[in-house]
Structures are given as C-alpha cells and as structure tokens.
N, C-alpha and C. Protein backbone atom coordinates (compact mmCIF):
# COMPACT_ATOMS: atom_id res chain seq x y z
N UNK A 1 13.59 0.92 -10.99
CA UNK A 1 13.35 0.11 -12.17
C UNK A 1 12.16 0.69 -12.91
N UNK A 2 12.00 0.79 -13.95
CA UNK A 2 10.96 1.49 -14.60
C UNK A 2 10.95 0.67 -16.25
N UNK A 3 9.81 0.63 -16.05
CA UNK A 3 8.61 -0.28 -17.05
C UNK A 3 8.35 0.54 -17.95
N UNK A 4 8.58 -0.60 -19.23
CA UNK A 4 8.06 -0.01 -20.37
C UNK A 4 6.44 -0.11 -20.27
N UNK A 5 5.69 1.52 -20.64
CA UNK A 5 4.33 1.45 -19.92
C UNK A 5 3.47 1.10 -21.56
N UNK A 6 3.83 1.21 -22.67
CA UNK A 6 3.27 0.42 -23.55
C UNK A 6 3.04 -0.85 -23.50
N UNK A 7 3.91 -1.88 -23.11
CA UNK A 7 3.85 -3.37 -22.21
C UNK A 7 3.63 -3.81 -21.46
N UNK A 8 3.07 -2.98 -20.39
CA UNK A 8 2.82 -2.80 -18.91
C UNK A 8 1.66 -3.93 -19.00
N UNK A 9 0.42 -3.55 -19.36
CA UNK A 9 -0.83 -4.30 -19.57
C UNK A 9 -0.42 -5.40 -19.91
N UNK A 10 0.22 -5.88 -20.79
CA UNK A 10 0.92 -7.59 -21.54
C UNK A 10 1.15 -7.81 -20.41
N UNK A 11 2.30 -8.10 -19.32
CA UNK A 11 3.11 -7.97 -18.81
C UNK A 11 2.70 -8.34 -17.33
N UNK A 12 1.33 -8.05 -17.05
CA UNK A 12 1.02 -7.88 -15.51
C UNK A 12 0.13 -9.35 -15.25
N UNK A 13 0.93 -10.06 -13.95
CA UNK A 13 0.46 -11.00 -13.87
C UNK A 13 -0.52 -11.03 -13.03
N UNK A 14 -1.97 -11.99 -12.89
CA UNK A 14 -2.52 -12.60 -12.68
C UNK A 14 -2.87 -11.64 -10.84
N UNK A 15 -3.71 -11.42 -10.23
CA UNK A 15 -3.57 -10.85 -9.04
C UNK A 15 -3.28 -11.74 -7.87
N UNK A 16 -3.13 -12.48 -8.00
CA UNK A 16 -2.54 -13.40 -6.75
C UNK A 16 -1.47 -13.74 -6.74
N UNK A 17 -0.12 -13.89 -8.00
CA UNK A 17 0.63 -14.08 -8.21
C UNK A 17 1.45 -12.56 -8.75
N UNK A 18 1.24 -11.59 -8.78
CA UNK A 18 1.58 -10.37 -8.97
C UNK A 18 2.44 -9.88 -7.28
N UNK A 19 1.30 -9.95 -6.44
CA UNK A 19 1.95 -9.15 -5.22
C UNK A 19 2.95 -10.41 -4.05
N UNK A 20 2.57 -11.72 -4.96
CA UNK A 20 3.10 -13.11 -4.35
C UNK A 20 4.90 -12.33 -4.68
N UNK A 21 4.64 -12.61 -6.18
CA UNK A 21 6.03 -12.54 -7.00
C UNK A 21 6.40 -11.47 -6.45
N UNK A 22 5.66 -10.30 -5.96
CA UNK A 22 6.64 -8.98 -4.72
C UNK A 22 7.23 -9.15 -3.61
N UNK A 23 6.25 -10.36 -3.14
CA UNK A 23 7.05 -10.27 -1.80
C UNK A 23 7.92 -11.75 -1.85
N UNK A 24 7.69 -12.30 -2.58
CA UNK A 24 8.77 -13.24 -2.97
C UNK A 24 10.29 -13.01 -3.52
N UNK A 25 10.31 -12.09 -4.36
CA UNK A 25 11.46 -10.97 -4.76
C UNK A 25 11.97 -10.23 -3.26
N UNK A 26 10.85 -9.73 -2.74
CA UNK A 26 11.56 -8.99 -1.69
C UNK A 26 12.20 -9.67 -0.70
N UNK A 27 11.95 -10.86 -0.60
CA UNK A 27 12.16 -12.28 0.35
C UNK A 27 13.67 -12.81 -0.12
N UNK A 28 13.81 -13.15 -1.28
CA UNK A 28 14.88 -13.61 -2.08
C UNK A 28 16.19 -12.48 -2.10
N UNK A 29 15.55 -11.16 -1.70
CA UNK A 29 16.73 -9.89 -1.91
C UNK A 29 17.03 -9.32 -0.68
N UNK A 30 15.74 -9.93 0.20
CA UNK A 30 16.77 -9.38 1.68
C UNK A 30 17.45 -10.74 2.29
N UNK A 31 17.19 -11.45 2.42
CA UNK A 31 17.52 -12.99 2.73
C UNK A 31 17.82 -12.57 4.39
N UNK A 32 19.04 -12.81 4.98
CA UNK A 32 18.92 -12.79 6.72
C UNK A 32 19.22 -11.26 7.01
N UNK A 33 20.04 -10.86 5.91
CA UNK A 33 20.67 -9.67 5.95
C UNK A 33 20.01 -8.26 6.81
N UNK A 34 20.30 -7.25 7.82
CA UNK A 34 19.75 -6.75 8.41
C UNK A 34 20.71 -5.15 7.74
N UNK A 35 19.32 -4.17 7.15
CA UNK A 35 19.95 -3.00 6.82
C UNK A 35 19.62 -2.31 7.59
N UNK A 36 20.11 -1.12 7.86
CA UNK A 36 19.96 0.04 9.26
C UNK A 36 19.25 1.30 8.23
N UNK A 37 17.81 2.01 8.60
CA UNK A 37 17.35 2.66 8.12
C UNK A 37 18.53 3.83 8.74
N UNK A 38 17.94 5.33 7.49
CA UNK A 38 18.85 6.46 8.17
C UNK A 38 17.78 7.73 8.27
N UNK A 39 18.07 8.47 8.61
CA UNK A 39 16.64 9.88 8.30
C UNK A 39 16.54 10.13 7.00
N UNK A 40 15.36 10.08 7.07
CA UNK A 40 14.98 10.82 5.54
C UNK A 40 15.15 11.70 5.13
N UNK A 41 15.16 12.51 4.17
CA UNK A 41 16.04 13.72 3.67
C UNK A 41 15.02 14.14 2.19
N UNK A 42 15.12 15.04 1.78
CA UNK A 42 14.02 15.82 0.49
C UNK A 42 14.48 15.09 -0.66
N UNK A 43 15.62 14.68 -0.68
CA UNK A 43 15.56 14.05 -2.21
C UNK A 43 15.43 12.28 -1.94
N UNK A 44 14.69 11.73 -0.99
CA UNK A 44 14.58 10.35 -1.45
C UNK A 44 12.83 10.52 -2.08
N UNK A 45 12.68 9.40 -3.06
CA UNK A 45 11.65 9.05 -3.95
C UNK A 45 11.17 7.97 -3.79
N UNK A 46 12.12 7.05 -2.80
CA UNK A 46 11.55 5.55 -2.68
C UNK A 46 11.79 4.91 -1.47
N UNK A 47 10.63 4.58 -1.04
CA UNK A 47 10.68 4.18 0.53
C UNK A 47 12.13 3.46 1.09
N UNK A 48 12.28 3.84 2.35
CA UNK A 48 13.69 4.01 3.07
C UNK A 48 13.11 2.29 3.82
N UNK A 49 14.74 1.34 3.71
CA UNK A 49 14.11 -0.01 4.29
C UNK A 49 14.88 -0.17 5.63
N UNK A 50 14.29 -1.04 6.52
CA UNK A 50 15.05 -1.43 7.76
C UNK A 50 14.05 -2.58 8.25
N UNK A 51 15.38 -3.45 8.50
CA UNK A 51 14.78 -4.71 9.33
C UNK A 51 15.00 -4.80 10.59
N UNK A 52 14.26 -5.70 11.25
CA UNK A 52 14.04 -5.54 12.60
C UNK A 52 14.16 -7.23 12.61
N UNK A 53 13.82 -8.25 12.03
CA UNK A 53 13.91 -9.82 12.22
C UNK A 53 14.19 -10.30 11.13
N UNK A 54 14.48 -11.32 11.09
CA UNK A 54 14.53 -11.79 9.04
C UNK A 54 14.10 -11.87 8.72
N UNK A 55 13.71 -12.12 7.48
CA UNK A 55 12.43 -11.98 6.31
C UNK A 55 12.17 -13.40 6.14
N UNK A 56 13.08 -14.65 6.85
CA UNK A 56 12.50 -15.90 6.73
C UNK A 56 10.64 -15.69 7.64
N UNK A 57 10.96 -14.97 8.25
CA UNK A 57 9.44 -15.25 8.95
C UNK A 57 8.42 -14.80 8.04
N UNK A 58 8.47 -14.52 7.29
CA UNK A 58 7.43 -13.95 6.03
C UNK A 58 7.08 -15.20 5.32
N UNK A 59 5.88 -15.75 5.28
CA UNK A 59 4.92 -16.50 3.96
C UNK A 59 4.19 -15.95 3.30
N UNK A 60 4.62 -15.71 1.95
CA UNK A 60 4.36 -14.74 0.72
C UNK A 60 2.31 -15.09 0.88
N UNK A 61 2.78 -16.76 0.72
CA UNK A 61 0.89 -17.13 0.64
C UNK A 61 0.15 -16.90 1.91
N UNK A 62 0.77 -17.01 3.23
CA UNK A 62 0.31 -16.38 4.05
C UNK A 62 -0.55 -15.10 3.76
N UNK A 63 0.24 -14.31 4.18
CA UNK A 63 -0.03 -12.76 4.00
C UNK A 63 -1.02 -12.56 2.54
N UNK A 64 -0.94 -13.26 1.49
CA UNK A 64 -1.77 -13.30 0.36
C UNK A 64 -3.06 -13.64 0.71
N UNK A 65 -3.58 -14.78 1.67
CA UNK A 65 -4.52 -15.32 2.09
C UNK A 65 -5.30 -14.30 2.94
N UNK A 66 -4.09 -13.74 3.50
CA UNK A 66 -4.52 -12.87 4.58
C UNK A 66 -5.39 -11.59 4.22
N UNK A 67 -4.86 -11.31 3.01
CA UNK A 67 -4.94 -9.93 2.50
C UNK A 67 -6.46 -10.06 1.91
N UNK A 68 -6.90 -11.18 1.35
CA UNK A 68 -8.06 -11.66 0.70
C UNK A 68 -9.31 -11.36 1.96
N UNK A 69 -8.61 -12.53 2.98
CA UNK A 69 -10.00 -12.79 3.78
C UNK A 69 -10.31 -11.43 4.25
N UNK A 70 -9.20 -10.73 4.46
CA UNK A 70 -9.62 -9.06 5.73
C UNK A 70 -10.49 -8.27 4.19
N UNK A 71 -10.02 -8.25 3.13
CA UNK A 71 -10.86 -7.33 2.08
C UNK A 71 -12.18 -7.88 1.99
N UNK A 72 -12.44 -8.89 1.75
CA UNK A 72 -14.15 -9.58 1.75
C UNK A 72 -14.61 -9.41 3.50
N UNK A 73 -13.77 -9.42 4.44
CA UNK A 73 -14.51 -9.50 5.60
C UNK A 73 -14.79 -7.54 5.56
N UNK A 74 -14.01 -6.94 4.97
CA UNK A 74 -14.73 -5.83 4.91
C UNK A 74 -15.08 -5.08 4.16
N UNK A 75 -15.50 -6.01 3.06
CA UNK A 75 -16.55 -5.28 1.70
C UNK A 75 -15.45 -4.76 0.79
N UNK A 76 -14.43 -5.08 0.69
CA UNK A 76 -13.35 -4.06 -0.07
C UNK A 76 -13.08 -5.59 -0.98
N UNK A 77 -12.21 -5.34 -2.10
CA UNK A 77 -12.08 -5.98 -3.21
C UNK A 77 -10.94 -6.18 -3.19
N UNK A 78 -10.16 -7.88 -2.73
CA UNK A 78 -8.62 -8.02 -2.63
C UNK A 78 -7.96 -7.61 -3.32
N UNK A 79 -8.36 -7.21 -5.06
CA UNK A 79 -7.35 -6.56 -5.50
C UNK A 79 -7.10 -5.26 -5.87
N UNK A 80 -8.36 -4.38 -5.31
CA UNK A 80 -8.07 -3.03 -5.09
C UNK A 80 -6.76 -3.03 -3.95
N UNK A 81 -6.99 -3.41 -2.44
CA UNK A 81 -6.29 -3.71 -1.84
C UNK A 81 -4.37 -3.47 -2.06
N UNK A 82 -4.70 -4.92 -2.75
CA UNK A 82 -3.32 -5.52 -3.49
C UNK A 82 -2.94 -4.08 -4.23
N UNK A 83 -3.62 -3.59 -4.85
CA UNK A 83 -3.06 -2.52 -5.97
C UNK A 83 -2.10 -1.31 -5.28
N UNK A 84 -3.32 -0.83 -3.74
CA UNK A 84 -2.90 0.04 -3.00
C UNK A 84 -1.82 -0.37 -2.45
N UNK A 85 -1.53 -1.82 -2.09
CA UNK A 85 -0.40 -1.96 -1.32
C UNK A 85 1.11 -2.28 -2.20
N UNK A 86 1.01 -2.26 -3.76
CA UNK A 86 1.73 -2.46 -4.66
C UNK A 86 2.05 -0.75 -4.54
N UNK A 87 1.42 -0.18 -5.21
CA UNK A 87 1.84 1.46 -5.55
C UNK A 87 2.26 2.48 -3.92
N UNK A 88 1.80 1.73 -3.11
CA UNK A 88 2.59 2.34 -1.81
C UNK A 88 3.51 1.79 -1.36
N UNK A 89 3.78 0.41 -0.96
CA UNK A 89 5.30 -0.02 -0.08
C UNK A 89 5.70 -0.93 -1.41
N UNK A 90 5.12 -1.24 -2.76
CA UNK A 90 5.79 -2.32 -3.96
C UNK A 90 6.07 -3.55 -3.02
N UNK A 91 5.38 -4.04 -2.20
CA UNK A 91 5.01 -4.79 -1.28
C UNK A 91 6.49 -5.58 -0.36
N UNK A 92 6.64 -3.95 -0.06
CA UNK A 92 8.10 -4.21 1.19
C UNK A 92 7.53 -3.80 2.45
N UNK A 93 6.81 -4.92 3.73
CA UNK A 93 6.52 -4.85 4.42
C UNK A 93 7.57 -3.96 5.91
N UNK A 94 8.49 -3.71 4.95
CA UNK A 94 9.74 -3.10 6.28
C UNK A 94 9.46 -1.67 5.80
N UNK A 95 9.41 -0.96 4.79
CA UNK A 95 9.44 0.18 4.05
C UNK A 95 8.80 1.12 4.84
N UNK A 96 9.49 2.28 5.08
CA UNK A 96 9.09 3.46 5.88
C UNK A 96 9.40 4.76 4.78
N UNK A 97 8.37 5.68 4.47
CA UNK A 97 8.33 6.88 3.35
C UNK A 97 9.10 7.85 4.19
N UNK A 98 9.61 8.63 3.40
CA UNK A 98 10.20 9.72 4.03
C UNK A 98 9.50 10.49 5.23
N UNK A 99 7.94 10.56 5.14
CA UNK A 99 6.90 11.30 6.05
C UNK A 99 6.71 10.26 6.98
N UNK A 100 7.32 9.21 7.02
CA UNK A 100 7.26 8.82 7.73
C UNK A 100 6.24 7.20 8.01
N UNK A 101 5.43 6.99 7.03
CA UNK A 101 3.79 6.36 6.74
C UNK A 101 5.27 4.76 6.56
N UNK A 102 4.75 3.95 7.36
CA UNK A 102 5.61 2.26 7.67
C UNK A 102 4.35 1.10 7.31
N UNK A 103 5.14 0.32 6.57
CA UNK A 103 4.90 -0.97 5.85
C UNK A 103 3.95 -0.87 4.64
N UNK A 104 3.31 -2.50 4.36
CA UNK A 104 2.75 -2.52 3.59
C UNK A 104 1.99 -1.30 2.95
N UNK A 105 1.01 -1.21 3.81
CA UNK A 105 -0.16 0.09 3.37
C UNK A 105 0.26 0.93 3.62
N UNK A 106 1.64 1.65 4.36
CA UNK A 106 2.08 2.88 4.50
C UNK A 106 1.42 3.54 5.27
N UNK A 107 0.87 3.39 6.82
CA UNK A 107 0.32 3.77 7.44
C UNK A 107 1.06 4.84 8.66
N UNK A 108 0.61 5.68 8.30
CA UNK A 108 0.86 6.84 9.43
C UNK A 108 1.35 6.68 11.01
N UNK A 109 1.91 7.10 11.86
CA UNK A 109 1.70 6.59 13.25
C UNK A 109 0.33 7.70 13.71
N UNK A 110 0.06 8.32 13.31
CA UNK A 110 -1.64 8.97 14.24
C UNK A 110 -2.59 7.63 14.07
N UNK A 111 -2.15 7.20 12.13
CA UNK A 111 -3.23 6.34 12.04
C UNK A 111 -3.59 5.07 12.59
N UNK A 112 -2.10 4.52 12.95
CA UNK A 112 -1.54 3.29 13.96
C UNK A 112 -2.04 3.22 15.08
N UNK A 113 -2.26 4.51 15.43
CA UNK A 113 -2.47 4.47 17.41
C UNK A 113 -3.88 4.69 17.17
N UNK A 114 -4.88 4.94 16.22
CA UNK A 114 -6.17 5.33 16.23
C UNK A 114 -6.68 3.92 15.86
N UNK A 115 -5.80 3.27 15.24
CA UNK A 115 -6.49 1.81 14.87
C UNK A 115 -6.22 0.84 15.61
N UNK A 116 -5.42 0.87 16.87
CA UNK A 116 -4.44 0.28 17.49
C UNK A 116 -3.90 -1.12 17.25
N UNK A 117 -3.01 -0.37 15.90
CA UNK A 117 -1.94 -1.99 15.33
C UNK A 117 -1.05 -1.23 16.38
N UNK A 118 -0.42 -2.48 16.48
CA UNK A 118 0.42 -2.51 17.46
C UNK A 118 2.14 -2.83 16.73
N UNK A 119 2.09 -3.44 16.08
CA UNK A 119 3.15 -3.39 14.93
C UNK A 119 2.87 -2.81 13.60
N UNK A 120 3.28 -1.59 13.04
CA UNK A 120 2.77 -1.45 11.44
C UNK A 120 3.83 -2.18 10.53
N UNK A 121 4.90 -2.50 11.40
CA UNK A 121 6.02 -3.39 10.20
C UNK A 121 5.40 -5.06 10.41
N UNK A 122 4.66 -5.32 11.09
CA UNK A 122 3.65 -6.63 10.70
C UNK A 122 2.59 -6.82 9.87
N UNK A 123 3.37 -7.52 8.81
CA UNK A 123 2.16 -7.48 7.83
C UNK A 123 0.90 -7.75 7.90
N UNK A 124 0.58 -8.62 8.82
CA UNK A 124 -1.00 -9.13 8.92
C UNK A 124 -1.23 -8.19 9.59
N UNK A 125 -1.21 -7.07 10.66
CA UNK A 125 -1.91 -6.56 11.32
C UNK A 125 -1.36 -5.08 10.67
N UNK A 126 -0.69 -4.76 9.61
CA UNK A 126 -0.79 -4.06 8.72
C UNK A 126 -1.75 -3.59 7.73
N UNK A 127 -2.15 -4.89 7.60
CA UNK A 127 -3.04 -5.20 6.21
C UNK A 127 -4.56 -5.13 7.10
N UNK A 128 -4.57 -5.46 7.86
CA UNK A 128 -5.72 -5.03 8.95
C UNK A 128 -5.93 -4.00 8.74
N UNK A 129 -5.23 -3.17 9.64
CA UNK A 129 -5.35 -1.66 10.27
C UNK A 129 -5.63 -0.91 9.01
N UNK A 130 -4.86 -1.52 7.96
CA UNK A 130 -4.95 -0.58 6.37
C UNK A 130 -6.39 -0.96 5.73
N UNK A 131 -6.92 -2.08 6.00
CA UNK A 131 -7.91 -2.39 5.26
C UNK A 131 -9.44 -1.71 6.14
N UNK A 132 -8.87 -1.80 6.95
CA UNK A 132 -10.05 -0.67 8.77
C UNK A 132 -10.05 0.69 7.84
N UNK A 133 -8.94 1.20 7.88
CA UNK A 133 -8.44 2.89 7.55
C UNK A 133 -9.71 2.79 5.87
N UNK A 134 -8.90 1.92 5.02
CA UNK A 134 -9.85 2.26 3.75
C UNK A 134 -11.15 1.98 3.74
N UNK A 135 -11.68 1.01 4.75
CA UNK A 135 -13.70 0.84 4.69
C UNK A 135 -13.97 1.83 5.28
N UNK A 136 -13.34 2.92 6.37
CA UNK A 136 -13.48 3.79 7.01
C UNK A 136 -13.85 5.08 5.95
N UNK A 137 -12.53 5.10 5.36
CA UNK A 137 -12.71 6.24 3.94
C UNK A 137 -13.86 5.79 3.42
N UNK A 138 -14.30 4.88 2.81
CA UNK A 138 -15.14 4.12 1.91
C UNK A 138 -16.60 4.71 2.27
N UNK A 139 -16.42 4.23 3.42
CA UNK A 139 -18.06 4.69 4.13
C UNK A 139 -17.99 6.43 4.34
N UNK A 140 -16.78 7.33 4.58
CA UNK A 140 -17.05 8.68 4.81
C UNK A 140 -17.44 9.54 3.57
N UNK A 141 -16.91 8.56 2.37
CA UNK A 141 -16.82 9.27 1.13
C UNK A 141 -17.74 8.88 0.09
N UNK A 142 -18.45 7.67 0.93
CA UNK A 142 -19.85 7.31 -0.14
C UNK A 142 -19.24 6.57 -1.44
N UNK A 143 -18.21 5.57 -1.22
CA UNK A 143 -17.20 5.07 -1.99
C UNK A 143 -16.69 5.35 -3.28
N UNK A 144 -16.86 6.96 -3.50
CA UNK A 144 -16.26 7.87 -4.52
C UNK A 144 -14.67 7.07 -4.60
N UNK A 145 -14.71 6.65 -5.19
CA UNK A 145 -13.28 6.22 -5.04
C UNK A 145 -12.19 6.92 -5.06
N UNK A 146 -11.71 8.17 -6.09
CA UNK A 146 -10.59 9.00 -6.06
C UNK A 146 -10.82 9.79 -5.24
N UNK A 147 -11.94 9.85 -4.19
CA UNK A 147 -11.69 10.70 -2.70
C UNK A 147 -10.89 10.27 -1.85
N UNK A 148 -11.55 8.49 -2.14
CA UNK A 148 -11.24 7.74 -0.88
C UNK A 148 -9.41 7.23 -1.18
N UNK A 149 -8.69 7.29 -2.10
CA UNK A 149 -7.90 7.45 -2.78
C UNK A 149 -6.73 8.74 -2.33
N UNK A 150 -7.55 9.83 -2.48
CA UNK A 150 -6.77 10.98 -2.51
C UNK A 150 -6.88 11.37 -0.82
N UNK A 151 -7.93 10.82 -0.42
CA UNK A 151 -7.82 10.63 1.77
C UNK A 151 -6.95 9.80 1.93
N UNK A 152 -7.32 8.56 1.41
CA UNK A 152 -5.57 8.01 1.75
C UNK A 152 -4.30 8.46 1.85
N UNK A 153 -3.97 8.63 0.56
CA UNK A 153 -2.90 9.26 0.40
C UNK A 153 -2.99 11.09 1.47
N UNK A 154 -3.44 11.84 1.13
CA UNK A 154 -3.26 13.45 1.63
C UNK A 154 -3.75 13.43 2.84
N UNK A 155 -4.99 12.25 3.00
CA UNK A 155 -5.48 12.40 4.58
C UNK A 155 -6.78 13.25 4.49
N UNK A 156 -7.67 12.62 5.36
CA UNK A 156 -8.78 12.70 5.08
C UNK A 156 -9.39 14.81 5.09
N UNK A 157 -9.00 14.99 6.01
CA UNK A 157 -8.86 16.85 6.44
C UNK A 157 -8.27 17.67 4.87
N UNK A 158 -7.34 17.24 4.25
CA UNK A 158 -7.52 17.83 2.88
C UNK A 158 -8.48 17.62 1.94
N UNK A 159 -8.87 16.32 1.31
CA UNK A 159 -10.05 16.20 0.88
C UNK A 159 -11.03 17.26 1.24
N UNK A 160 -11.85 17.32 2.47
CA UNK A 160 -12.66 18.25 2.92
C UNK A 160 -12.78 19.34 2.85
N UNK A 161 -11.17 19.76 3.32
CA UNK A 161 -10.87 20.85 2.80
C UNK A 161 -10.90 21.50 1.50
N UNK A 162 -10.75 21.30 0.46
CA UNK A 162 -10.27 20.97 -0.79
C UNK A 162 -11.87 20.95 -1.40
N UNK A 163 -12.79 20.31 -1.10
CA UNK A 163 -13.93 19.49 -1.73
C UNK A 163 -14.39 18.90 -2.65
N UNK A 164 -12.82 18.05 -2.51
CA UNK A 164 -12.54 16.77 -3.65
C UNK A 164 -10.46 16.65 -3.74
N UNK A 165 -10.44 15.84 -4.85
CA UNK A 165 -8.90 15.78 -4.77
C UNK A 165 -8.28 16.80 -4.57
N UNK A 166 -7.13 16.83 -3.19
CA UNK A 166 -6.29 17.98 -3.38
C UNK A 166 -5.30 18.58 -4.51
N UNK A 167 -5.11 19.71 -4.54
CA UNK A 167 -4.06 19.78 -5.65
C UNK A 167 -2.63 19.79 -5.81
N UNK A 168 -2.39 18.77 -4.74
CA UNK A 168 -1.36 18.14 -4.21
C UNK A 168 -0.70 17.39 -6.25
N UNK A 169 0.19 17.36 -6.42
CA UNK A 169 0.96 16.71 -7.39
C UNK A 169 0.92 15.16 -6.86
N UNK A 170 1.69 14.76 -5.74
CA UNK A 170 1.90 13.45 -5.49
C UNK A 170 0.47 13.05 -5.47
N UNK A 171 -0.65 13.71 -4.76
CA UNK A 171 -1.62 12.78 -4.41
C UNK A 171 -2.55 12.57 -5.95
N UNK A 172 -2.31 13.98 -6.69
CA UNK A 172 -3.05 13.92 -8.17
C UNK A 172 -2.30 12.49 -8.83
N UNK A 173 -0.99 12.46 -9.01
CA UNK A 173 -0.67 11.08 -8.96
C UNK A 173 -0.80 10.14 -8.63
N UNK A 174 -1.18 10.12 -7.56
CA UNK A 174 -0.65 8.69 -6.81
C UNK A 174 -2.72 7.94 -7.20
N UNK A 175 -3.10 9.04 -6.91
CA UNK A 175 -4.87 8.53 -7.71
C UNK A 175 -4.72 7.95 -8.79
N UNK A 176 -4.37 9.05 -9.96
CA UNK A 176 -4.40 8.56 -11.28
C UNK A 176 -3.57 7.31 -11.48
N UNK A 177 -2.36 6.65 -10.45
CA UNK A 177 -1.96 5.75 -11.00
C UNK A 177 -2.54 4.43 -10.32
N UNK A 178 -3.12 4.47 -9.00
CA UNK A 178 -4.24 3.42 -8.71
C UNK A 178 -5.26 3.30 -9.56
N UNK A 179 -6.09 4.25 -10.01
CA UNK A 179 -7.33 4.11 -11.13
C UNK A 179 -6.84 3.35 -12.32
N UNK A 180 -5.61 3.69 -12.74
CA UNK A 180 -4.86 3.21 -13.83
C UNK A 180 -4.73 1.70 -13.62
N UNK A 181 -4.28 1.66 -12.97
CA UNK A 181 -3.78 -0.10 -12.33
C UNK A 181 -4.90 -0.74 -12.34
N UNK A 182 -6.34 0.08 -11.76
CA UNK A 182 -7.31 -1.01 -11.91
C UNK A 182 -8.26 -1.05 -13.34
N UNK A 183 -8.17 0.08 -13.77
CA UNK A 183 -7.86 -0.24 -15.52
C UNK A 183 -7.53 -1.26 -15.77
N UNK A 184 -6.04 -1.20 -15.79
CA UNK A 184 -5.54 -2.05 -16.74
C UNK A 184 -5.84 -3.64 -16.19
N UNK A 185 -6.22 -3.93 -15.34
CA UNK A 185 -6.18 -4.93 -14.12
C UNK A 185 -7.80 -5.70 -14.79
N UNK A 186 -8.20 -4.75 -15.15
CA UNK A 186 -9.82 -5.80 -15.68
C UNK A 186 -11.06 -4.66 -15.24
N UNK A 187 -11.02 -3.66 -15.05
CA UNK A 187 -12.10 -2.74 -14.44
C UNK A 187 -12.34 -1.97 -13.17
N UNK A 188 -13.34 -1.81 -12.88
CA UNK A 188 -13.87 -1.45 -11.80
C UNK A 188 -13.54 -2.46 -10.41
N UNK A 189 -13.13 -1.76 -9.26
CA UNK A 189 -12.72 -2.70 -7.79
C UNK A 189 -13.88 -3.68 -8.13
C-alpha cells in the first residue's frame, strides 16, 4: 500500500493511536486464521508472516502501555520507539524479514540470545529486548542518532567499520525514513 507522501503529514494520527490503529488492523486481518511462513527468497520486500497462536491474545492497549513504560524506564522516547517499530515490522508482531530479524522490532536471533528474550514473536518481551538493544546503541554512540539508527538496522560492527552510516542503500534508507517520521511527527525524539 503506498501513501500519497504530499498528505502523509495531514494524515498521520496522533502517536498512541497510530501504532494502536496497526495493530488493531493487523488484529482485524488475521482474526483465528493460521498462515504457514515459507523461506525467504531475494525478491521479497515485505516481511514474511506466520502464526504460531491467534491474534485474539493480543491487546492493542496492552502492548501500547507496554511500549511507553519500557521507553521512559529506559530513557528512550515512546515515540521514537513506536516509529522504529512502525518502519520495521508496520507493527506485525508475527513478521519475520527475509534475513531473518522476527517481530515487532525485528530482532536478530544473535541479538535474542544476547538479550535473552526468550520469545521474539512476543510482543512485550519483544519490545523489551528491542528497547535494551536501542539504550545499548544509544549509550555506545553518544546518542548520535543516525548511528544509532544505521547500528540498528546494519549492526553495530558496520557502523565502526564504516565510521558513521554505512553505504548500505537499505540502511541509508531505512535512517532517512525514521528521521523523516520524526520530522514529520513534531521534532526531535
């Protein structure tokens, strides 16, 4: 689905009701129904889905609440957060990327077993482990933000490498369109 980006700014609701209305949509479109993920392959563009329980066990305000208290309990700004977890899983807590990076925050399995979530297709302890991973960046990168941004995404060993954003396409993207979002969103995290 793709947005008219002249209207985009009109258009974007409210931050608590933005990633609500995602996973409320995503709630309403999987209903009990159970899809079977398949291997990933070079031409997918949009995270590959598979369920494991129904999506009745999901509370949109739950997980919203959730997402708040873990960002203030660790200095991070719920709707930076929210933004990252919009432009990585469009807040489909089942969603696995072709490389492999599962749920919300799209977290790696090195990064899973180093943070030890124990489910990454659980959103609350998703949103954990993801919100650990980014104060982690935060503090390595002196909260440069399009480092901590472009470590996310490429992983922290390119950055370094690199000594600053890699010149990765996806990750030059995937920055510029978080910075963008919090643009248009009201400013600075």
């Amino acid at each position: 689905m793709r947005r008219n980006r002249k209207n985009e700014s009109r258009n974007v609701l409210p931050f608590p009701g933005r990633h609500l209305l995602g996973l409320g949509v995503l709630l309403l479109a999987m209903g009990p129904a159970y899809l079977i993920s398949r291997p990933p392959t070079q031409a997918d563009t949009e995270p590959d889905v598979s369920l494991a329980s129904p999506a009745a066990t999901i509370d949109p305000r739950a997980i919203d609440a959730h997402l708040e208290e873990v960002a203030i309990r660790y200095g991070l700004s719920p709707r930076l957060v929210a933004i990252i977890i919009e432009v990585e899983s469009e807040f489909n807590p089942r969603a696995v990327s072709r490389k492999g990076a599962r749920g919300l925050m799209q977290l790696m399995p090195v990064t899973v077993s180093e943070l030890r979530v124990r489910d990454s297709f659980d959103p609350y302890e998703n949103i954990t482990g993801g919100v650990r991973h980014l104060r982690r960046l935060m503090d390595r990168f002196d909260g440069n933000l399009p480092l901590v941004l472009a470590a996310y995404n490429a992983g922290e060993q390119a950055v370094v490498a690199y000594g600053g954003v890699p010149p990765y396409r996806e990750t030059r993207r995937y920055v510029a369109r978080v910075l963008q979002k919090l643009g248009a969103d009201g400013g600075a995290p």
